[in-house]
Protein backbone atom coordinates (compact mmCIF):
# COMPACT_ATOMS: atom_id res chain seq x y z
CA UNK A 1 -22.15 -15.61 -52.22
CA UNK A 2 -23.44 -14.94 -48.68
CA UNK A 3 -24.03 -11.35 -47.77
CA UNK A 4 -22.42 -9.84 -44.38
CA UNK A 5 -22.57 -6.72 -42.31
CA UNK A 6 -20.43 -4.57 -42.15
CA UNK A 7 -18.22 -6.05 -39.10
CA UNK A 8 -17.85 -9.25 -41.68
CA UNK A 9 -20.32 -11.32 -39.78
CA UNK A 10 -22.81 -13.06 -41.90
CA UNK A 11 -26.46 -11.22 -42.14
CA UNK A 12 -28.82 -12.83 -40.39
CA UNK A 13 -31.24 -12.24 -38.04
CA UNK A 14 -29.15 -13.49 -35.38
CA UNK A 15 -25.94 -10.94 -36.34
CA UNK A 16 -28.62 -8.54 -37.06
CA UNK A 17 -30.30 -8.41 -33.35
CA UNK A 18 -26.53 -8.62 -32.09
CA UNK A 19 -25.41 -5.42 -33.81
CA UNK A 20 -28.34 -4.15 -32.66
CA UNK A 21 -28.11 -4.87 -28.91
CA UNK A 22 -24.54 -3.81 -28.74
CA UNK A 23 -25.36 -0.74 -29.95
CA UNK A 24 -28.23 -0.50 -27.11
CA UNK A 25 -25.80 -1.63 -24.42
CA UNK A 26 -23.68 1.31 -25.49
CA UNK A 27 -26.46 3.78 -25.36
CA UNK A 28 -26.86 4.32 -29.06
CA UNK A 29 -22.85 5.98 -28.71
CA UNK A 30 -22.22 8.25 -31.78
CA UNK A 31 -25.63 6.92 -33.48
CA UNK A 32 -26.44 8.56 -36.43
CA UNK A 33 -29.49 7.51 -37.03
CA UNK A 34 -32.79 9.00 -35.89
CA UNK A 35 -34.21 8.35 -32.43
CA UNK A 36 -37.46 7.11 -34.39
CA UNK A 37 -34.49 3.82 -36.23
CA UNK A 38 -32.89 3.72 -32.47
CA UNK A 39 -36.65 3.26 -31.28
CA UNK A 40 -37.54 0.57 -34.56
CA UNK A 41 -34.11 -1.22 -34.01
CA UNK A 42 -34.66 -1.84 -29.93
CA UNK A 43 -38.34 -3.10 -30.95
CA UNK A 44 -37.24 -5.37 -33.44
CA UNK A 45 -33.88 -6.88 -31.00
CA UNK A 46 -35.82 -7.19 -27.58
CA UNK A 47 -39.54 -7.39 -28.10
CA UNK A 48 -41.79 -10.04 -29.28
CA UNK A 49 -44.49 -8.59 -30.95
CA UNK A 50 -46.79 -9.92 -33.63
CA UNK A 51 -45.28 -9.83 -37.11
CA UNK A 52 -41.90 -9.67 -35.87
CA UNK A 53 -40.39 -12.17 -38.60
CA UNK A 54 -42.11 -10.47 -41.27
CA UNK A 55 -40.20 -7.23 -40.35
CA UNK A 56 -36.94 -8.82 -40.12
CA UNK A 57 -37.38 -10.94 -43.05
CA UNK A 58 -38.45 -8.40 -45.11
CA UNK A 59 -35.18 -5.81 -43.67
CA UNK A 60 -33.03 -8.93 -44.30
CA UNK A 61 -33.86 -8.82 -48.29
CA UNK A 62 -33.74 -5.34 -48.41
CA UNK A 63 -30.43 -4.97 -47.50
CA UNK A 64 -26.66 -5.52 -49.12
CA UNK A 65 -23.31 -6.81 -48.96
CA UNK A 66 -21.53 -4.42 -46.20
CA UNK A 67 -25.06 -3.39 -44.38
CA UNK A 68 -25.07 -0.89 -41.62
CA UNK A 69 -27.45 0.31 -39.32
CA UNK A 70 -27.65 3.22 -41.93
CA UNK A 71 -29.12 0.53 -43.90
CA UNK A 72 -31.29 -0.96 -41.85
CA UNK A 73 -32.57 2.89 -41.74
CA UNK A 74 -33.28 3.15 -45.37
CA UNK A 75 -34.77 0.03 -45.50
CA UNK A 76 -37.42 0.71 -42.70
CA UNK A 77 -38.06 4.34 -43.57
CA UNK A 78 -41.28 3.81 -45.81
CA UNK A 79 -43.81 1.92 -45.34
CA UNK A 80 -45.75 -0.18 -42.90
CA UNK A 81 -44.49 -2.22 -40.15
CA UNK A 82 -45.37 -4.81 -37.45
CA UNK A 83 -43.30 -3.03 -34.72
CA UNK A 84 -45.50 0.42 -35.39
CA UNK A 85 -48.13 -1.33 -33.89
CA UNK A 86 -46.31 -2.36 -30.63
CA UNK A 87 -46.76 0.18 -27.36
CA UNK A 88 -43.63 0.87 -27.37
CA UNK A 89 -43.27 2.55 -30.50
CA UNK A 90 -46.97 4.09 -30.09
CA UNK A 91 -45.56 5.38 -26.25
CA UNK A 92 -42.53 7.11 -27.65
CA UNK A 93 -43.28 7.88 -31.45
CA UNK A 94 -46.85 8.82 -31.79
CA UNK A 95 -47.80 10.40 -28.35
CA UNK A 96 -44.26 11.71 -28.53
């Protein structure tokens, strides 16, 4: 059985960067995730960084049937990643 988001769309990287972007477009609307998953999630849609596939690869397993960006969230929140070591996410996370 193939596992889908949420909005019944397969999960894959490509649905997964789309879900992501739309949210973007709409200025992160209603988000309820934290500004530091808003930050992770733009990184990981619009930037090519070094490591990149790792970190979506890795999300990808991590997450279930129905996932959310709530998901993507829990997934990311421990550990290390590829995209902390962009300037982006050193620019607005660790100089703050």
């Amino acid at each position: 059985m193939t596992k889908k988001l949420w909005n019944n769309k397969e999960l894959n990287e490509e649905n997964l960067v789309d879900m992501i972007k739309e949210c973007i477009k709409n200025n992160w609307r209603n988000s309820n995730l934290f500004r530091e998953t808003e930050i992770a999630c733009e990184i990981i849609a619009c930037e090519s960084y070094e490591g990149r596939d790792e970190d979506v690869e890795y999300i990808l397993e991590k997450l279930d049937d129905g996932a959310t960006l709530v998901d993507v969230e829990n997934a990311i929140s421990n550990g290390e990643w590829y995209f902390m070591e962009t300037e982006t996410w050193k620019k607005n996370i660790i100089k703050g």
